[in-house]
Protein backbone atom coordinates (compact mmCIF):
# COMPACT_ATOMS: atom_id res chain seq x y z
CA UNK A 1 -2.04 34.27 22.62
CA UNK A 2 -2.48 35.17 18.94
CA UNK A 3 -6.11 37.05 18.00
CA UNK A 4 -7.52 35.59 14.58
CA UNK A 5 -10.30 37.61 12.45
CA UNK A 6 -12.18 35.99 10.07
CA UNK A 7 -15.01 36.54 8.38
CA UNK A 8 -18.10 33.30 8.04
CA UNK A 9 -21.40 33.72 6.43
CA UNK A 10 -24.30 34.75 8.89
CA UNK A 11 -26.34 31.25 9.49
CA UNK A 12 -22.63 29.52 10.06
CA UNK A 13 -22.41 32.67 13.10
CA UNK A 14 -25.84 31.97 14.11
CA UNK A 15 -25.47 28.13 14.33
CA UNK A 16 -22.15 28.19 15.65
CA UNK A 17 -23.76 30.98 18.51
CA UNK A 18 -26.73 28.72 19.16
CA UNK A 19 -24.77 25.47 18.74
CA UNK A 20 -21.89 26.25 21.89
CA UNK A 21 -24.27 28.66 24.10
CA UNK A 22 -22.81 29.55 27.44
CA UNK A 23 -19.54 28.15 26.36
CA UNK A 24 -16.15 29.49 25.93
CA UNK A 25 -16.54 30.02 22.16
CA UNK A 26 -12.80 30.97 22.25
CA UNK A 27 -11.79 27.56 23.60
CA UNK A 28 -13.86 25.77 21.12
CA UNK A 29 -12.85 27.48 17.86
CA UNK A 30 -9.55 27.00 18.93
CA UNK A 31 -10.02 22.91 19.59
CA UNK A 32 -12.07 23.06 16.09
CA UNK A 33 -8.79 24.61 14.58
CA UNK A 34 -6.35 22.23 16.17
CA UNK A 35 -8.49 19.28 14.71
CA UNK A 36 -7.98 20.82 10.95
CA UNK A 37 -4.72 21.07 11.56
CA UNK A 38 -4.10 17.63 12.75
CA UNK A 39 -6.76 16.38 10.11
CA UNK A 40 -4.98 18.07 6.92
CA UNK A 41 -1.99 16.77 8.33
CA UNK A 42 -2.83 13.32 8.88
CA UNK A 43 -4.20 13.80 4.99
CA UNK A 44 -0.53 14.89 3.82
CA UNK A 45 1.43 11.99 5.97
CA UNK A 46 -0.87 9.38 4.03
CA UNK A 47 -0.69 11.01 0.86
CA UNK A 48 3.51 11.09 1.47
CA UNK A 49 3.20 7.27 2.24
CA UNK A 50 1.29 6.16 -0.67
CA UNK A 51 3.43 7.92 -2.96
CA UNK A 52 6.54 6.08 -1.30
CA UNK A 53 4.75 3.04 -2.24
CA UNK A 54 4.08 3.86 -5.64
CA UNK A 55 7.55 5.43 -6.03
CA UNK A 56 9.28 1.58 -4.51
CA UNK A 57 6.72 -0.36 -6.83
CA UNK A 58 8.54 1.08 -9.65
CA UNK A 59 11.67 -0.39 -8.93
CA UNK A 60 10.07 -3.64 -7.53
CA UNK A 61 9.82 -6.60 -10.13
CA UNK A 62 6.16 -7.83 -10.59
CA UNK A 63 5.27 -10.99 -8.43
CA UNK A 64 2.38 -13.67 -10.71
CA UNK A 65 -0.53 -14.70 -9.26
CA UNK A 66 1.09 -18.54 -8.51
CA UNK A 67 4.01 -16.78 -6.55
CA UNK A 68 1.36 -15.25 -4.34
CA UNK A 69 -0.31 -18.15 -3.90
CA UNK A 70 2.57 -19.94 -2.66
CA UNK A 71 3.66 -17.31 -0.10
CA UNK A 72 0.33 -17.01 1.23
CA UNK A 73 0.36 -21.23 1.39
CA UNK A 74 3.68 -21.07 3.11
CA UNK A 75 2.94 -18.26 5.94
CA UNK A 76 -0.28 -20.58 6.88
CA UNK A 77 0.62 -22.89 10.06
């Protein structure tokens, strides 16, 4: 197991402290770390995905308003 130092401002120490008292702080800055991981990369598979999207709508010919209209009409049962 890796050891991390970092350095937070006092009141973040202090909340943090009184916050997770009598747990293992270890544990939980660990679990906080794993979510910021997953959360940035959740953030960089959507931001991927969009520009795929944008990227394909390029090369897609625009559909009018009636055309919509129609396909919407025709999925309905």
């Amino acid at each position: 197991m890796a050891t991390v130092n970092f350095s937070v401002p006092d009141e973040v120490k202090q909340a943090f402290n009184e916050t997770f008292k009598g747990r293992n702080k270890s544990a939980i800055i660990a679990e906080l770390m794993r979510e910021a991981v997953e959360r940035a990369q959740r953030r960089q598979r959507q931001s991927e995905a969009v520009d795929r999207i944008l990227e394909r709508r390029k090369h897609t010919p625009p559909v009018t308003a009636e055309e919509l209209r129609a396909a919407r009409e025709e999925g309905r049962p």
